[in-house]
Protein backbone atom coordinates (compact mmCIF):
# COMPACT_ATOMS: atom_id res chain seq x y z
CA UNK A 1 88.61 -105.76 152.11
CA UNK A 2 91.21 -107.99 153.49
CA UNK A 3 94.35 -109.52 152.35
CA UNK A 4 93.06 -112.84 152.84
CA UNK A 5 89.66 -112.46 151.38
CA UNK A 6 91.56 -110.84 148.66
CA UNK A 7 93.28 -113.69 148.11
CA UNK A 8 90.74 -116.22 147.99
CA UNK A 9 88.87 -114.36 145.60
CA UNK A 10 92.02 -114.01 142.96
CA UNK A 11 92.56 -117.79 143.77
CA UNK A 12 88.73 -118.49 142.90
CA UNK A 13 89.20 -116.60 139.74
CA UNK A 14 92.38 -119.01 139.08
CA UNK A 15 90.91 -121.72 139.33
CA UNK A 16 87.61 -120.81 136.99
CA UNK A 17 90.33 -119.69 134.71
CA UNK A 18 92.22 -123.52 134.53
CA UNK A 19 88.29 -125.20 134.46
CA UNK A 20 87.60 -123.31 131.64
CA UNK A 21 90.84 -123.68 129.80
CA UNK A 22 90.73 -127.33 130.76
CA UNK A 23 86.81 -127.96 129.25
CA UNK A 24 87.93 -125.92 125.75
CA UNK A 25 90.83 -128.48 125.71
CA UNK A 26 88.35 -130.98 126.66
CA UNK A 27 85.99 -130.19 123.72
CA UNK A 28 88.96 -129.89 121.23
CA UNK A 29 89.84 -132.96 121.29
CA UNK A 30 85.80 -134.37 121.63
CA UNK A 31 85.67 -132.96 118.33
CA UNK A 32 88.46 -133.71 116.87
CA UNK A 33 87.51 -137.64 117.62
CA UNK A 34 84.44 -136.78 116.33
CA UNK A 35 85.76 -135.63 113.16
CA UNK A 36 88.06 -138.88 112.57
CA UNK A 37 85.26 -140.96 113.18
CA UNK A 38 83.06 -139.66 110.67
CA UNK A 39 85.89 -138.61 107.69
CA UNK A 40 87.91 -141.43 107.16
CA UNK A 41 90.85 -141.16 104.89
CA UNK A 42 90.46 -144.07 101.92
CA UNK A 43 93.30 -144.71 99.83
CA UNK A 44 92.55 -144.80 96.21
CA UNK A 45 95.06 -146.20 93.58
CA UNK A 46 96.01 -144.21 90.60
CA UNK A 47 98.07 -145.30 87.35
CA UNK A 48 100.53 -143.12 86.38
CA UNK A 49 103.66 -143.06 84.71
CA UNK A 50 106.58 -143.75 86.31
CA UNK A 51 108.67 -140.69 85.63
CA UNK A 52 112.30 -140.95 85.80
CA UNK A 53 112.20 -144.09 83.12
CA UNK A 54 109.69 -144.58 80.70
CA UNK A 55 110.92 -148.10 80.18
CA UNK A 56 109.38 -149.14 83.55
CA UNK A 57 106.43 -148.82 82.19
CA UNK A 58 103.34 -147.77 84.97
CA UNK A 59 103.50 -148.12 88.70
CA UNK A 60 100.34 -147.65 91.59
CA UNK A 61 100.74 -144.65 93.64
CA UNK A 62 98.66 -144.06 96.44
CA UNK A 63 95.83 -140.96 96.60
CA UNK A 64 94.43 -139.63 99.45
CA UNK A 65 90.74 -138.53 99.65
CA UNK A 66 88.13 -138.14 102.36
CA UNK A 67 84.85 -139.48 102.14
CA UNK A 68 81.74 -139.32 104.42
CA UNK A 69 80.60 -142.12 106.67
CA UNK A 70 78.23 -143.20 104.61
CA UNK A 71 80.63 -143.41 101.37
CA UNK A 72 82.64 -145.99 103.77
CA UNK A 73 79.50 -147.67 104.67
CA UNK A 74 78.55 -148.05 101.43
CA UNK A 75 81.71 -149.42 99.86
């Protein structure tokens, strides 16, 4: 076999090698859309107590939870 044909065929497998690195990128961040799209984050306010002074009395923090699609829909 010859140097050159050698060549091409290593720079062949090269480039398969960046096509397929470059379509498992590709469909990481497809699904990764996908996933935002369909679990959205909601915030949901809690009472508690405030905890550093009781005098304060109660203040909203902020809870995270995911819900479905059609729990956003629906709301």
């Amino acid at each position: 076999m010859s140097f050159t044909c050698l060549k091409l065929m290593i720079s062949h497998t090269e480039t398969n090698a960046e096509v397929a690195e470059h379509q498992v990128k590709q469909d990481y961040q497809k699904n990764r859309q996908v996933h935002q799209v369909t679990m959205r984050l909601t915030v949901v306010e809690t009472t508690v107590q405030h905890k550093l002074n009781a005098l304060d009395g109660e203040i909203l923090r902020p809870r995270f939870c995911r819900i479905t699609e059609s729990e956003f829909n629906s709301s």
